[in-house]
Protein backbone atom coordinates (compact mmCIF):
# COMPACT_ATOMS: atom_id res chain seq x y z
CA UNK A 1 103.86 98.93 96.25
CA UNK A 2 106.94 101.38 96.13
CA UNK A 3 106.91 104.64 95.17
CA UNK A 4 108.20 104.66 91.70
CA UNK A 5 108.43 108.58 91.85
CA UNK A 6 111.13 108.12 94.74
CA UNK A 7 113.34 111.68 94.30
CA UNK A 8 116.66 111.53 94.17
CA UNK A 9 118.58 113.57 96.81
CA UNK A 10 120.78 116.85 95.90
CA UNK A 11 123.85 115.42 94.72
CA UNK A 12 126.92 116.58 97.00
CA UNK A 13 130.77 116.32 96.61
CA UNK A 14 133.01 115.89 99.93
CA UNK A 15 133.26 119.36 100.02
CA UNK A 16 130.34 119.39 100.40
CA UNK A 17 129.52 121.75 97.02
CA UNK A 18 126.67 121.20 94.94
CA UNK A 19 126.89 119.08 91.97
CA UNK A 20 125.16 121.42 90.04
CA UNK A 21 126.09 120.49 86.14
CA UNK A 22 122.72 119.48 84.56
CA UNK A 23 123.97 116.54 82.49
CA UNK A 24 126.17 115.49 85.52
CA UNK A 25 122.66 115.31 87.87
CA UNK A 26 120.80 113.43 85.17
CA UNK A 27 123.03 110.46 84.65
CA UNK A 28 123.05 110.39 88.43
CA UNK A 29 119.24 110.47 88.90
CA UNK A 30 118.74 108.30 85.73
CA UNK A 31 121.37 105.59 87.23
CA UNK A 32 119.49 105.63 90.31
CA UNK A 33 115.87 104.79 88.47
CA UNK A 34 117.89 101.89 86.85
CA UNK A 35 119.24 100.53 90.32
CA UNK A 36 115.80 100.76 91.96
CA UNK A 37 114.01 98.77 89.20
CA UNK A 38 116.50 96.66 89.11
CA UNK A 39 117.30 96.14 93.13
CA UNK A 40 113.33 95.78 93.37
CA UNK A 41 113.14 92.98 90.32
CA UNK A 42 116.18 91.32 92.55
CA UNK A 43 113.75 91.23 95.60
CA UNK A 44 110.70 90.64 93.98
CA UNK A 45 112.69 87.26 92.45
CA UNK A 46 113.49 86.74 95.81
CA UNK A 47 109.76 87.21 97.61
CA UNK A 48 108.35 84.54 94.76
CA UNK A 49 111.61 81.84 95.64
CA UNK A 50 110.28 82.25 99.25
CA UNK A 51 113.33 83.84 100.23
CA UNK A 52 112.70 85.99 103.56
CA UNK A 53 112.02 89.46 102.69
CA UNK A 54 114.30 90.33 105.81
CA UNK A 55 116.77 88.51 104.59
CA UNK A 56 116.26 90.09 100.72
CA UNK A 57 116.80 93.54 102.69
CA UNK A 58 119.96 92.72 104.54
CA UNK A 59 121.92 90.64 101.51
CA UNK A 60 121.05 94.38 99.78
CA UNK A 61 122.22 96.30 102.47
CA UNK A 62 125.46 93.80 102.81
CA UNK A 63 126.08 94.44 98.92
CA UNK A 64 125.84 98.45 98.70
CA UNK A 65 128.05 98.15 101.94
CA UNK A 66 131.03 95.84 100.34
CA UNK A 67 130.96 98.66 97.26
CA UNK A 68 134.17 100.46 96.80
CA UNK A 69 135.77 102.35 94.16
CA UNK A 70 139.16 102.29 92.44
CA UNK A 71 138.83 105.56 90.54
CA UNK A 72 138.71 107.49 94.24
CA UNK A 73 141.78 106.22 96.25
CA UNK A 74 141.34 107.14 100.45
C-alpha cells in the first residue's frame, strides 16, 4: 500500500530561495495530499478496469508532463 505519510519536499523558487511563508507551504503540502489521493483513486479505478498498471503509471507521467502554466510566461 502507499505511504500515505509521503513528505512533501522543501518548496523552492527558480532562484532557488526558500519558500519559507507558512501559509504559502501549507496550501502547497495540502494540494499535494489532495493530488495523491486523488492520482491514487485514478489508478486504483484503473487496476479494478484491468487497465495495466504500467500503463496507469505512464498515462500519469504523460499528464503531469503536458502541464503548463499561463500565469508564468518562459
Amino acid at each position: 500500500m502507499a505511504n500515505k505519510n509521503l513528505k512533501w519536499p522543501i518548496w523552492i523558487r527558480d532562484d532557488k530561495s526558500i519558500v519559507s511563508c507558512t501559509e504559502k507551504v501549507k496550501v502547497m503540502n495540502e494540494n499535494f495530499d489532495e493530488l495523491k489521493q486523488m492520482t491514487q483513486d485514478a489508478f486504483d479505478d484503473g487496476i479494478l478496469m484491468e487497465v495495466s498498471d504500467e500503463q496507469m503509471k505512464k498515462a500519469l507521467f504523460t499528464l503531469i508532463e503536458s502541464l503548463d502554466s499561463p500565469i508564468k510566461k518562459k
